[in-house]
Protein backbone atom coordinates (compact mmCIF):
# COMPACT_ATOMS: atom_id res chain seq x y z
CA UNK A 1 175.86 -220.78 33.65
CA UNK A 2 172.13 -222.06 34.89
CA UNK A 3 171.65 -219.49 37.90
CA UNK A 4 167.95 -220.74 38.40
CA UNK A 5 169.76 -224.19 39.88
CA UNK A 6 170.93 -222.51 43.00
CA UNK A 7 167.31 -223.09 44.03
CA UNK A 8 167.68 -227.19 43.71
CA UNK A 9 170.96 -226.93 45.97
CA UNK A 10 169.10 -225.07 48.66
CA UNK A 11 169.24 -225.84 51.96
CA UNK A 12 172.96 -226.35 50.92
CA UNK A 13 175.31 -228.34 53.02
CA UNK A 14 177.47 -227.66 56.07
CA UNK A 15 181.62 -226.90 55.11
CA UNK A 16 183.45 -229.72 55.61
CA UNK A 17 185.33 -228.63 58.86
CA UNK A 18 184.48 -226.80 61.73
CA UNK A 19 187.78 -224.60 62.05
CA UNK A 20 189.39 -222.25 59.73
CA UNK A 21 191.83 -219.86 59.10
CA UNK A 22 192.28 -216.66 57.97
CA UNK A 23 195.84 -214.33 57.66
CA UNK A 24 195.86 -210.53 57.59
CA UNK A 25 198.53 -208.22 57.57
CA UNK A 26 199.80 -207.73 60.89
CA UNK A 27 198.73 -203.94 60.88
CA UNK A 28 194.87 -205.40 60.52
CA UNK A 29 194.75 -207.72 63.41
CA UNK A 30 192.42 -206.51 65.52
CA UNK A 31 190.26 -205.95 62.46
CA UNK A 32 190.43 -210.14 62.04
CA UNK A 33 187.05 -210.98 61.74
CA UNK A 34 185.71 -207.76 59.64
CA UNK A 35 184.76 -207.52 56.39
CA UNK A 36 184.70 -203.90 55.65
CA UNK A 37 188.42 -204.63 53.21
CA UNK A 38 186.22 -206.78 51.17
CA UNK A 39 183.42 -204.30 50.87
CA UNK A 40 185.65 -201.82 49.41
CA UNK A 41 187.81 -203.65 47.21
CA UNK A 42 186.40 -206.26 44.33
CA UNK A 43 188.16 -209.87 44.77
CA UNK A 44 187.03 -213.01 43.76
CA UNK A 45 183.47 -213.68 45.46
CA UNK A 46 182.38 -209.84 46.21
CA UNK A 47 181.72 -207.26 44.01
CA UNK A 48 183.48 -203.57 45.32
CA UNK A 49 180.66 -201.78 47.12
CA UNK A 50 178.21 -204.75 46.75
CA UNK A 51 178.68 -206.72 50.39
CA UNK A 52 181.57 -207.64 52.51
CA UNK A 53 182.74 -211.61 53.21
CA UNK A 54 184.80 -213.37 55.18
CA UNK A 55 187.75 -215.35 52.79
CA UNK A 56 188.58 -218.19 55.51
CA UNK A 57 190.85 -221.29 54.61
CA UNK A 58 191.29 -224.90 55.68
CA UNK A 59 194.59 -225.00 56.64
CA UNK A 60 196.88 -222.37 57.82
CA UNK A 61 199.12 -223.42 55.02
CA UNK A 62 196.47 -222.44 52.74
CA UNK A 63 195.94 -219.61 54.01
CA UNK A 64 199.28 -218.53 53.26
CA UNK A 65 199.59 -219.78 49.85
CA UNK A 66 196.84 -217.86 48.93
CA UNK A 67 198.44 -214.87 50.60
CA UNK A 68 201.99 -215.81 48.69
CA UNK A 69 199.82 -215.94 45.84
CA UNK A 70 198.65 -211.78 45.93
CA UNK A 71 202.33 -211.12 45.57
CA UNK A 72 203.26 -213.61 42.32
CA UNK A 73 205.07 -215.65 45.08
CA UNK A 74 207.69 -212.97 46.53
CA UNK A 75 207.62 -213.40 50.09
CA UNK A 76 209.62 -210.25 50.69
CA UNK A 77 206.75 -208.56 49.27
CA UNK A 78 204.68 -210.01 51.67
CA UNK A 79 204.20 -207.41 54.72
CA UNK A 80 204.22 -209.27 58.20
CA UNK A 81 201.10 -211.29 58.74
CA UNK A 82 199.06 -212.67 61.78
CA UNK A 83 196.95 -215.49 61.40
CA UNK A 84 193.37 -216.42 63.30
CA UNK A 85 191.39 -219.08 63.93
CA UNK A 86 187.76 -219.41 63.24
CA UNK A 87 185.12 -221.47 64.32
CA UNK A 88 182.27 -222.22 62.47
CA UNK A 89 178.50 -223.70 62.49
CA UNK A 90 176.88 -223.15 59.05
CA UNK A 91 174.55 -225.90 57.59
CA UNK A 92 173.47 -223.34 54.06
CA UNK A 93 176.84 -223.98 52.06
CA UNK A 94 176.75 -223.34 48.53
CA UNK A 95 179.00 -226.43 47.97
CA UNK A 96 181.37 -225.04 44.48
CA UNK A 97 183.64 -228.06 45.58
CA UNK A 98 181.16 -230.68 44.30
CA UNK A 99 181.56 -231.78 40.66
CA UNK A 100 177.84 -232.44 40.22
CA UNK A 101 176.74 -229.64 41.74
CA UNK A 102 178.77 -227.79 39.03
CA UNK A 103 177.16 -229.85 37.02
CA UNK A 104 174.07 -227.93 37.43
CA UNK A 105 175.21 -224.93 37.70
CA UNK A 106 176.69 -225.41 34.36
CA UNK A 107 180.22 -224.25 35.56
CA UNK A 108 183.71 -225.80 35.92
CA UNK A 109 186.65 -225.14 38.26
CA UNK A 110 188.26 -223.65 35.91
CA UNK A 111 186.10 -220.74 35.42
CA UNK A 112 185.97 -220.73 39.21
CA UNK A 113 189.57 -220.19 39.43
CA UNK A 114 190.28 -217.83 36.93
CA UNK A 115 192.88 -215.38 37.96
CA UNK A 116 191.94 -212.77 35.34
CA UNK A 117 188.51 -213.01 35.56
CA UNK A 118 186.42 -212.59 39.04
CA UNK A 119 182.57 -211.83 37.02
CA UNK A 120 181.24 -215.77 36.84
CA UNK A 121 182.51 -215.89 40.72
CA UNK A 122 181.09 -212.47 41.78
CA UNK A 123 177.68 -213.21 40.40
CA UNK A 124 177.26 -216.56 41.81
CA UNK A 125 178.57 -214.94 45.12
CA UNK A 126 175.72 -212.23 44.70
CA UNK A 127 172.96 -214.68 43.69
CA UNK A 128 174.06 -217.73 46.34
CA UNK A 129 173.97 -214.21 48.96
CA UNK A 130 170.48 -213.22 47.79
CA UNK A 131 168.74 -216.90 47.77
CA UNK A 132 169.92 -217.04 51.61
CA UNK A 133 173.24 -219.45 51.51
CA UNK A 134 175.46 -218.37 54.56
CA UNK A 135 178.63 -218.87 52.85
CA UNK A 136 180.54 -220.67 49.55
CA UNK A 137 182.72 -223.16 49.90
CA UNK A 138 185.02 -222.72 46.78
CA UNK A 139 187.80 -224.78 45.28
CA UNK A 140 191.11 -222.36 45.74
CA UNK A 141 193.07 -221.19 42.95
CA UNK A 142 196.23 -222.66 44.44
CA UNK A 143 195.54 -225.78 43.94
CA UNK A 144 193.19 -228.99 44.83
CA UNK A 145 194.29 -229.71 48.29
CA UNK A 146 192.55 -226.21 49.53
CA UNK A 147 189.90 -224.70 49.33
CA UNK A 148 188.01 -221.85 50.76
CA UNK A 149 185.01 -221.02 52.72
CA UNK A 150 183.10 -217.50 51.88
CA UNK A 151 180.97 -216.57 54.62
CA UNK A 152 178.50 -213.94 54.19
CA UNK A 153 178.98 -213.23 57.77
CA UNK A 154 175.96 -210.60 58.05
CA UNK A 155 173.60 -213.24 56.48
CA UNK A 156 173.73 -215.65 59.61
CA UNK A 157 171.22 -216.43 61.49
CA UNK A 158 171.63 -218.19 64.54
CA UNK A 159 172.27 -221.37 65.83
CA UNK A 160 174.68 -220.07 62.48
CA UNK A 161 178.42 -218.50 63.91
CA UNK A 162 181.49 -217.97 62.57
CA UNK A 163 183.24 -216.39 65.17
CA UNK A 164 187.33 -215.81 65.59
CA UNK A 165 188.94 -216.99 68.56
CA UNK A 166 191.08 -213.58 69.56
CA UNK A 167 193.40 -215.56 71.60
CA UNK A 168 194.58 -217.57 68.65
CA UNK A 169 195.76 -214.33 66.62
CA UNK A 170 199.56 -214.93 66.09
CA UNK A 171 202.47 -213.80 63.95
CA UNK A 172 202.70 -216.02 61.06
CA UNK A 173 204.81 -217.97 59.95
C-alpha cells in the first residue's frame, strides 16, 4: 500500500450521484443521519473509538443487500428496517472505485472487500480523513453494481452537505 499517493488524488472528485441511501433498524430512525453506532463499533472504514461515518448506498437495493449481508443472508434475522434518503454535495471524494487510482495506491478491490479483514480499509479511511477528503466512495462487498459512499460527515465544510431528507424515512421493504 503507497499511503503518500493520497496526496496526488487530492482535491478528489465528487460521488457519482447526488442521492443516497441508507437503512437502519427501525428502532434507530430518528437517529438516521448520526454516526455515533459507527464511533463505537469497528466496521469496515472506521476504526472503534477513532471517528464516526456515514455508510450511505446508491440504490436502496443496495442498501439492503448490504444489510442482508450482516446476517449471512437470513432475512428473518433481519430486525425491521427503515430506509432514508440523503442528499449530497461533496467535490473531495477519495474515489476507491477507480482502477488507476488503485493503481497508486497500490491496492486492489479485493483487499478492499475483504470480509475478514477491515485494517487496509480502516487505515486508508483514517489517512483519506486526516489529508481532508469528505468522504470514500468504495466498491461494496456485494458485488460490482454497488458501491458505497463514506462520508466523514464532521469533516464538511460548506457549500459541502450531506443531509437526510426526514420525510423520506420509511419502513423497508
Amino acid at each position: 500500500m503507497k499511503l503518500h499517493a493520497l496526496k496526488e488524488l487530492m482535491p478528489g472528485v465528487s460521488p457519482p450521484a447526488n442521492t443516497y441511501y441508507r437503512i437502519v433498524n427501525a428502532s434507530y430512525a430518528a437517529e438516521m443521519d448520526e454516526m455515533v453506532h459507527t464511533i463505537l463499533y469497528s466496521w469496515r472504514y472506521n476504526p472503534r473509538g477513532e471517528f464516526g461515518v456515514l455508510y450511505l448506498s446508491i440504490s436502496p437495493d443496495c442498501a439492503y443487500r448490504e444489510k442482508l449481508k450482516q446476517v449471512h443472508g437470513r432475512k428473518q434475522d433481519l430486525p425491521p428496517q427503515v430506509i432514508g434518503t440523503f442528499r449530497v454535495n461533496l467535490t473531495g471524494c477519495l474515489d476507491l472505485t477507480n482502477i488507476p487510482f488503485l493503481k497508486k495506491l497500490h491496492l486492489s478491490t479485493n483487499q478492499l472487500t475483504d470480509p475478514t479483514d477491515f485494517s487496509i480499509t480502516q487505515i486508508i479511511a483514517r489517512e483519506a480523513r486526516n489529508s481532508g477528503f469528505e468522504a470514500i466512495i468504495a466498491p461494496s462487498a456485494i458485488g460490482k453494481d454497488c458501491s458505497t459512499l463514506v462520508v466523514f460527515k464532521d469533516r464538511l465544510i460548506p457549500p459541502a452537505y450531506c443531509i437526510c431528507d426526514k420525510d423520506s424515512i420509511r419502513s423497508y421493504p
